[in-house]
PDB file of N, CA and C in Angstrom:
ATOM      1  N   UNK A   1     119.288  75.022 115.333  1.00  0.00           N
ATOM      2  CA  UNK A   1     117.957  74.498 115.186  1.00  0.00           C
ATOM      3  C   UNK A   1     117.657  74.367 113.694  1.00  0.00           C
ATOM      4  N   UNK A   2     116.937  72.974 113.078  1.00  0.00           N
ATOM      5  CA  UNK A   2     116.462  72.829 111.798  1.00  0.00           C
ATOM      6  C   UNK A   2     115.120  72.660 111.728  1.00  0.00           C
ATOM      7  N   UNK A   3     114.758  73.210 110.836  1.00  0.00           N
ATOM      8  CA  UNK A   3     113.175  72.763 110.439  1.00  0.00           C
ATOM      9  C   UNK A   3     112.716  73.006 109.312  1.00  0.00           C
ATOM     10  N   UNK A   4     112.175  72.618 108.625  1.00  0.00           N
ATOM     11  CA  UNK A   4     111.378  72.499 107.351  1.00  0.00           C
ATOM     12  C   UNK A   4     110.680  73.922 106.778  1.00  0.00           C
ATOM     13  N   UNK A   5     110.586  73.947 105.589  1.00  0.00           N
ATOM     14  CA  UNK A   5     109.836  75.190 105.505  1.00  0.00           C
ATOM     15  C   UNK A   5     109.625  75.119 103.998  1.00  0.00           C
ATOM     16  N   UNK A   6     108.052  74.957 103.762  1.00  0.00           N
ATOM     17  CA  UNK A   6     107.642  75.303 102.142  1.00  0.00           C
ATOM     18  C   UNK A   6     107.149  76.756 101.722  1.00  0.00           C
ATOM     19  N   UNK A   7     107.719  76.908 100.746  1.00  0.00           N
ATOM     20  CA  UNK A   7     108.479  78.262 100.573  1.00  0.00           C
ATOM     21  C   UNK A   7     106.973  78.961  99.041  1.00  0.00           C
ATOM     22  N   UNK A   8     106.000  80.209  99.344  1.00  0.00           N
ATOM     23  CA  UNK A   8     105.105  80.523  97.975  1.00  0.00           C
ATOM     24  C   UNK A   8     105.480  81.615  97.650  1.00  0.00           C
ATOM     25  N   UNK A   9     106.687  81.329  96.528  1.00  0.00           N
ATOM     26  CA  UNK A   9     106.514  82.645  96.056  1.00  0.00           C
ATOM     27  C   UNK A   9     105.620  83.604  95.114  1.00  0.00           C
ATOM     28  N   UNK A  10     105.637  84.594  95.205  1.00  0.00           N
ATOM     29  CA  UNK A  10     104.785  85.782  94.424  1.00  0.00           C
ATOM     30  C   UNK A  10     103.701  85.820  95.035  1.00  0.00           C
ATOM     31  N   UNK A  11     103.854  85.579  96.434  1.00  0.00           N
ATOM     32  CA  UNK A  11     102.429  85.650  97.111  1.00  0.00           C
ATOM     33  C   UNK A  11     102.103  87.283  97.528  1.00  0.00           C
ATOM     34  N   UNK A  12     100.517  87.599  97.644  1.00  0.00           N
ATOM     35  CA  UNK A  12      99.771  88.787  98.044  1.00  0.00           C
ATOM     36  C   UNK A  12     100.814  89.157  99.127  1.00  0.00           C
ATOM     37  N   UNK A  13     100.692  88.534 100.040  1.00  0.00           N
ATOM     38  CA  UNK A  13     101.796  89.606 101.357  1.00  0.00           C
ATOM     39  C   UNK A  13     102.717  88.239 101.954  1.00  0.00           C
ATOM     40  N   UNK A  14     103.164  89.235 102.541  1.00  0.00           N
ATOM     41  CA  UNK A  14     104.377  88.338 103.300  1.00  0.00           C
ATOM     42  C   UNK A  14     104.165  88.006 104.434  1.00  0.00           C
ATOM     43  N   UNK A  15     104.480  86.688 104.678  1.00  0.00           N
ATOM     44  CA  UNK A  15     104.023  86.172 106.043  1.00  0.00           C
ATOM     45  C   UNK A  15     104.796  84.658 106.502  1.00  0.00           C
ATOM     46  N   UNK A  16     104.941  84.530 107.627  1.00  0.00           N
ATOM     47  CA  UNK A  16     105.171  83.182 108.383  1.00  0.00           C
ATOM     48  C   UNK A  16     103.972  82.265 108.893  1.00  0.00           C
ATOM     49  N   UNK A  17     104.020  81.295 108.660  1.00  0.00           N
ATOM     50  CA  UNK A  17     103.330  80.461 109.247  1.00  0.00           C
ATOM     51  C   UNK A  17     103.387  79.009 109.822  1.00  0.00           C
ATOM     52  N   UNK A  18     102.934  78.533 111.027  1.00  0.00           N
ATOM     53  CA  UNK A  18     103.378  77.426 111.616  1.00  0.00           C
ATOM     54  C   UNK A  18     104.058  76.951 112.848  1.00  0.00           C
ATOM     55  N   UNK A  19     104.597  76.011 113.128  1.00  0.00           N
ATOM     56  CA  UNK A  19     105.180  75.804 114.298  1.00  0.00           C
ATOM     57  C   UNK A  19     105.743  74.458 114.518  1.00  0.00           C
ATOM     58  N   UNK A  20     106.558  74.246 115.181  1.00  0.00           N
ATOM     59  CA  UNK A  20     107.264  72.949 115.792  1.00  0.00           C
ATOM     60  C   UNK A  20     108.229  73.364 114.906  1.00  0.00           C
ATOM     61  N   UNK A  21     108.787  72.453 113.654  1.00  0.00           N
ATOM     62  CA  UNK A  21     109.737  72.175 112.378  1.00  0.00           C
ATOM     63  C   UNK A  21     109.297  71.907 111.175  1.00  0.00           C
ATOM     64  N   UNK A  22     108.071  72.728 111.063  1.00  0.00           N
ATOM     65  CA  UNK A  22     107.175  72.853 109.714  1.00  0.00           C
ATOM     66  C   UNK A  22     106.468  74.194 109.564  1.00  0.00           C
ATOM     67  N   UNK A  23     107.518  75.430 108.817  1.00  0.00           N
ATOM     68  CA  UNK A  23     106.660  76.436 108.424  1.00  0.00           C
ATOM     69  C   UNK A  23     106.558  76.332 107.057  1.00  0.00           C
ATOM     70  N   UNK A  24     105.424  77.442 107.069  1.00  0.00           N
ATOM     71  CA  UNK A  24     105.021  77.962 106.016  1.00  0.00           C
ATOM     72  C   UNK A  24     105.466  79.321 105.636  1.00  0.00           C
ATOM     73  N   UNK A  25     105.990  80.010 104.564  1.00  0.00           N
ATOM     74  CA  UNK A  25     106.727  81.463 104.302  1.00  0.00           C
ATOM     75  C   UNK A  25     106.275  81.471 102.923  1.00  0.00           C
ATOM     76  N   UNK A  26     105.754  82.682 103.070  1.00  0.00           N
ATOM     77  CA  UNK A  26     104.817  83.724 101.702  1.00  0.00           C
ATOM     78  C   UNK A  26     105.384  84.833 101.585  1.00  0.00           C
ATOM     79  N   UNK A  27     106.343  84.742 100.469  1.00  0.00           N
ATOM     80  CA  UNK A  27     107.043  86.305  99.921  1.00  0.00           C
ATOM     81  C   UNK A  27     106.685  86.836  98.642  1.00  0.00           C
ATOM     82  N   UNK A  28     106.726  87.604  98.560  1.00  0.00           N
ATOM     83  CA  UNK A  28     106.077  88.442  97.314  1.00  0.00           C
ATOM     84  C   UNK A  28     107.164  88.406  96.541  1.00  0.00           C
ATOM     85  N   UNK A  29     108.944  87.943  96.337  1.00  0.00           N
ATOM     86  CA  UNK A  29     109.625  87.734  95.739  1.00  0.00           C
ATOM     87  C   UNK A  29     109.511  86.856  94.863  1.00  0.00           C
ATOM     88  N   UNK A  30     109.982  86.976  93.562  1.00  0.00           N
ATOM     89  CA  UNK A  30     109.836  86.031  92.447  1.00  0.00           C
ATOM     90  C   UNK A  30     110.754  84.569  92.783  1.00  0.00           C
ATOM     91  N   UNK A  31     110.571  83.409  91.905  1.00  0.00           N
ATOM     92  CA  UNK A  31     111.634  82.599  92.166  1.00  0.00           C
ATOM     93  C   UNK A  31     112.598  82.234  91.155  1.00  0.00           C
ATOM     94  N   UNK A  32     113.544  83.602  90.999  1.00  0.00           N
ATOM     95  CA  UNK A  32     114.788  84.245  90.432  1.00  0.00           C
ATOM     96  C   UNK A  32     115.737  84.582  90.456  1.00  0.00           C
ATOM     97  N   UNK A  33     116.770  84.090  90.093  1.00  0.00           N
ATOM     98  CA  UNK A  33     118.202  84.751  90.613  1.00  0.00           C
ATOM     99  C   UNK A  33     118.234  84.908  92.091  1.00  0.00           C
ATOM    100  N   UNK A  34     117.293  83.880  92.776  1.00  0.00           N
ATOM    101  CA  UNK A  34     117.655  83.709  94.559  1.00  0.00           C
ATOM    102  C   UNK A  34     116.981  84.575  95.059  1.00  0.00           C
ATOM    103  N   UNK A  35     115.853  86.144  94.205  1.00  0.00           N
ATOM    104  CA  UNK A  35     114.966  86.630  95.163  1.00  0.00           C
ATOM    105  C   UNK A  35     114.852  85.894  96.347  1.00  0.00           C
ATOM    106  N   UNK A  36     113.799  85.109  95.788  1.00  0.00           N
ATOM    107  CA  UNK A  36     112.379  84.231  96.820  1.00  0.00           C
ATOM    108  C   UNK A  36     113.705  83.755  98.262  1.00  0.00           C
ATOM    109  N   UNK A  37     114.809  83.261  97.990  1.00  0.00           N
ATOM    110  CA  UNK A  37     115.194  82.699  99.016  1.00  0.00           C
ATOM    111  C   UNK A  37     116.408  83.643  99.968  1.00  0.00           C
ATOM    112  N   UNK A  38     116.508  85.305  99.241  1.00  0.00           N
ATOM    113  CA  UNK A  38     116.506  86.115  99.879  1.00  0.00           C
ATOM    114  C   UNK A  38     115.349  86.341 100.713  1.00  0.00           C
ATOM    115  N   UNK A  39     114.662  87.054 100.188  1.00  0.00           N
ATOM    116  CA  UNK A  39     113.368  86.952 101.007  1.00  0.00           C
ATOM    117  C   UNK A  39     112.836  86.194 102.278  1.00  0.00           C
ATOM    118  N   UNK A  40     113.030  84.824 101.653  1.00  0.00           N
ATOM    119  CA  UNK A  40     112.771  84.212 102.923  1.00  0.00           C
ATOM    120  C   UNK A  40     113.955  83.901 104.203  1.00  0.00           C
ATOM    121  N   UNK A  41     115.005  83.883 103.993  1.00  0.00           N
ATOM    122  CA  UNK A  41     115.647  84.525 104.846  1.00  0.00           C
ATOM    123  C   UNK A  41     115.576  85.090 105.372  1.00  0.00           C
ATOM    124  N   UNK A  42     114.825  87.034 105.358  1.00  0.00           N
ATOM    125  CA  UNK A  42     114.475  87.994 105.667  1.00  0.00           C
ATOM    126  C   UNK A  42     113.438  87.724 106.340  1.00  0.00           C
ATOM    127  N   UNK A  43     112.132  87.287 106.194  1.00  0.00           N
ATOM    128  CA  UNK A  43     111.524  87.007 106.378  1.00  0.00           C
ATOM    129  C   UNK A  43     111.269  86.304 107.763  1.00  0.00           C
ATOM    130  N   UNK A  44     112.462  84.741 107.839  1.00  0.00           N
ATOM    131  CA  UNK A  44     112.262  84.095 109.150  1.00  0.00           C
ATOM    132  C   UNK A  44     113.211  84.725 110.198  1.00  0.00           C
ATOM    133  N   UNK A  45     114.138  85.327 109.206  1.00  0.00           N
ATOM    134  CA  UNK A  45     114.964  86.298 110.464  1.00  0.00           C
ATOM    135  C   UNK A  45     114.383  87.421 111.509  1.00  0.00           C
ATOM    136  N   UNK A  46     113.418  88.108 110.134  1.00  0.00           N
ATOM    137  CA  UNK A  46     112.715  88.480 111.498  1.00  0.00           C
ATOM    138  C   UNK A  46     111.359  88.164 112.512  1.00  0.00           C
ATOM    139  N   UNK A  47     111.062  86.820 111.929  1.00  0.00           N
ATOM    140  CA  UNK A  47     110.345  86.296 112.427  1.00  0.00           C
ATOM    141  C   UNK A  47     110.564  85.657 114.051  1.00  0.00           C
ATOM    142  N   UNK A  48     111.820  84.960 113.966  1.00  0.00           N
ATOM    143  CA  UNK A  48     112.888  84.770 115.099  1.00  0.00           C
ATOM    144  C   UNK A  48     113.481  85.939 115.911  1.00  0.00           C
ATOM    145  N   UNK A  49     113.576  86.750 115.016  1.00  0.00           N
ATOM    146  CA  UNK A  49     114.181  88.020 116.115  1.00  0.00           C
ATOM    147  C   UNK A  49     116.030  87.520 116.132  1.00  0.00           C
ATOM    148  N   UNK A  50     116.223  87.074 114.832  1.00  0.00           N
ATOM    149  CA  UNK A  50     117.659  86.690 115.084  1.00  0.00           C
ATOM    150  C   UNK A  50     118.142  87.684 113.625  1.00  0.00           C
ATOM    151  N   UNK A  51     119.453  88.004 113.649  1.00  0.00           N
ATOM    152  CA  UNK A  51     120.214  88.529 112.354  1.00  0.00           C
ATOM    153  C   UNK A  51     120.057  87.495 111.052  1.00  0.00           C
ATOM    154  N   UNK A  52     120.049  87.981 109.954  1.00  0.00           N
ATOM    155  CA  UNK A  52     119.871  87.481 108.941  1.00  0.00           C
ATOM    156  C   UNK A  52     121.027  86.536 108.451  1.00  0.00           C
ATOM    157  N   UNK A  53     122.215  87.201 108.760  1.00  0.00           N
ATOM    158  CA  UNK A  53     123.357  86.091 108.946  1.00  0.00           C
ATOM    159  C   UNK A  53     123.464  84.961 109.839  1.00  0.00           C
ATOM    160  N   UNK A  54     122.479  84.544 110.625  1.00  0.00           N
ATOM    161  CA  UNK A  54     121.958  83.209 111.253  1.00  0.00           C
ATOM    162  C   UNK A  54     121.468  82.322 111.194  1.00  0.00           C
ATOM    163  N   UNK A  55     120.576  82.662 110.079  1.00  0.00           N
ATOM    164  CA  UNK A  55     119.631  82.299 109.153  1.00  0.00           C
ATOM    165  C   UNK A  55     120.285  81.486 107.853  1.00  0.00           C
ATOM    166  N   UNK A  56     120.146  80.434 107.974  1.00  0.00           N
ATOM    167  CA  UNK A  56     121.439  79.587 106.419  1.00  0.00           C
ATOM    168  C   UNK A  56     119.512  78.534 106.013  1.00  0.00           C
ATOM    169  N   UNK A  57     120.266  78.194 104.404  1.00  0.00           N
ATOM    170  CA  UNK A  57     119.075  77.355 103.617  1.00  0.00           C
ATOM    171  C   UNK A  57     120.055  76.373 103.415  1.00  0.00           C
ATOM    172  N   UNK A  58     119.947  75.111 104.318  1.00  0.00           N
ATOM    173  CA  UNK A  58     120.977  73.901 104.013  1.00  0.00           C
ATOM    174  C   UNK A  58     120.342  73.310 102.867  1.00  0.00           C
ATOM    175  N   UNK A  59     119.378  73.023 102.585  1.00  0.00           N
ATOM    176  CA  UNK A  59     118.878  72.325 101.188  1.00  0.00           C
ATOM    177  C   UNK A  59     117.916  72.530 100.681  1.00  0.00           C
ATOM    178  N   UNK A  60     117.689  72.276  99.170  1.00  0.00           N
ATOM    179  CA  UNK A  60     116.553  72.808  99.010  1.00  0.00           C
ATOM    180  C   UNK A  60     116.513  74.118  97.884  1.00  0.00           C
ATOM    181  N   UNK A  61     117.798  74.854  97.706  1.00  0.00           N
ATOM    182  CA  UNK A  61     117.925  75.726  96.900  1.00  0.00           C
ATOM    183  C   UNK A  61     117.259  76.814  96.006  1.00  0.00           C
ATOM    184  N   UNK A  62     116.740  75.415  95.236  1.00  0.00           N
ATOM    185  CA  UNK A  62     116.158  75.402  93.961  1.00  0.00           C
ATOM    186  C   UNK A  62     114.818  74.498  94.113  1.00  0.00           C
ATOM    187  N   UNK A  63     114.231  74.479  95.220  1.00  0.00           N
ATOM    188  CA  UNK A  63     113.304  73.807  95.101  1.00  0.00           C
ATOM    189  C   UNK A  63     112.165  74.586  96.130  1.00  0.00           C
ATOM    190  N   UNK A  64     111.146  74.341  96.292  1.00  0.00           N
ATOM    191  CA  UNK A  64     109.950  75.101  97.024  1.00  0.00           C
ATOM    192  C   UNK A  64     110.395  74.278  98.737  1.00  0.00           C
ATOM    193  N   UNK A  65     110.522  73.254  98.551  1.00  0.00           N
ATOM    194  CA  UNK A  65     111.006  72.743  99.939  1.00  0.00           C
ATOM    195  C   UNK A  65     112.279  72.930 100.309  1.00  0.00           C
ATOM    196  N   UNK A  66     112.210  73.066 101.628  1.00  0.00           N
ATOM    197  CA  UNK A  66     114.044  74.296 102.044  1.00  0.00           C
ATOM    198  C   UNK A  66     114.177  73.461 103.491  1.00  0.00           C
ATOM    199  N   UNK A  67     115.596  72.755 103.926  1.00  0.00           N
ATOM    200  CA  UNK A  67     115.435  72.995 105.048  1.00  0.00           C
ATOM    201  C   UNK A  67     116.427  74.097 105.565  1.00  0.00           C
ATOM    202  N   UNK A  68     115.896  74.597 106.518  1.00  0.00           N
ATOM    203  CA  UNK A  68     116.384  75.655 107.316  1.00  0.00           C
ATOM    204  C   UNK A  68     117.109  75.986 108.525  1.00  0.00           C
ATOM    205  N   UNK A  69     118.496  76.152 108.558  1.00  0.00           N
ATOM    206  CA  UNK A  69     119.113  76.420 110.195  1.00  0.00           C
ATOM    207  C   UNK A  69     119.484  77.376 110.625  1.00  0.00           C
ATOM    208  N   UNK A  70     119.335  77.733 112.280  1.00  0.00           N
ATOM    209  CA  UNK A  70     119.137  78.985 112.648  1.00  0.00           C
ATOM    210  C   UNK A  70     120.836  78.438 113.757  1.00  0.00           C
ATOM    211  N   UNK A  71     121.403  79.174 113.027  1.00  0.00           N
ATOM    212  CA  UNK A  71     122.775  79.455 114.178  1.00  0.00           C
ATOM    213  C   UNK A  71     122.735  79.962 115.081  1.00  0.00           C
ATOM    214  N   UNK A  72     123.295  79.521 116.418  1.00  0.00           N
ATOM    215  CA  UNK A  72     122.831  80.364 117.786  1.00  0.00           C
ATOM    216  C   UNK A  72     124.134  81.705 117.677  1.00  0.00           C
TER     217      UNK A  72
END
């Protein structure tokens, strides 16, 4: 499964938001040396209830927009 996801880092708390193939993810990680997109990894992994190794950032890297796939 892919879907979109704009990514705030250094936000107050951490959180998911959204639905269909457009979230929203608020980590309190900087956007540094891959914090923020650790984080959000963490973040939708357990948001899904899936392992963090399921969880891949196909594009987007280096940018606030990420898309995101969840390996079954």
């Amino acid at each position: 499964m892919r879907f979109f996801v704009r990514v705030k880092p250094n936000a107050k708390e951490e959180k998911v938001t959204g639905e269909g193939t457009n979230f929203t993810v608020a980590v309190k990680a900087p956007p540094r040396e891959g914090k923020a997109n650790t984080a959000v990894i963490a973040a939708l992994a357990a948001h899904f209830n899936v392992p963090k190794s399921q969880v891949n950032i196909v594009a987007g890297h280096v940018a606030r927009h990420k898309v995101i796939e969840i390996s079954p």
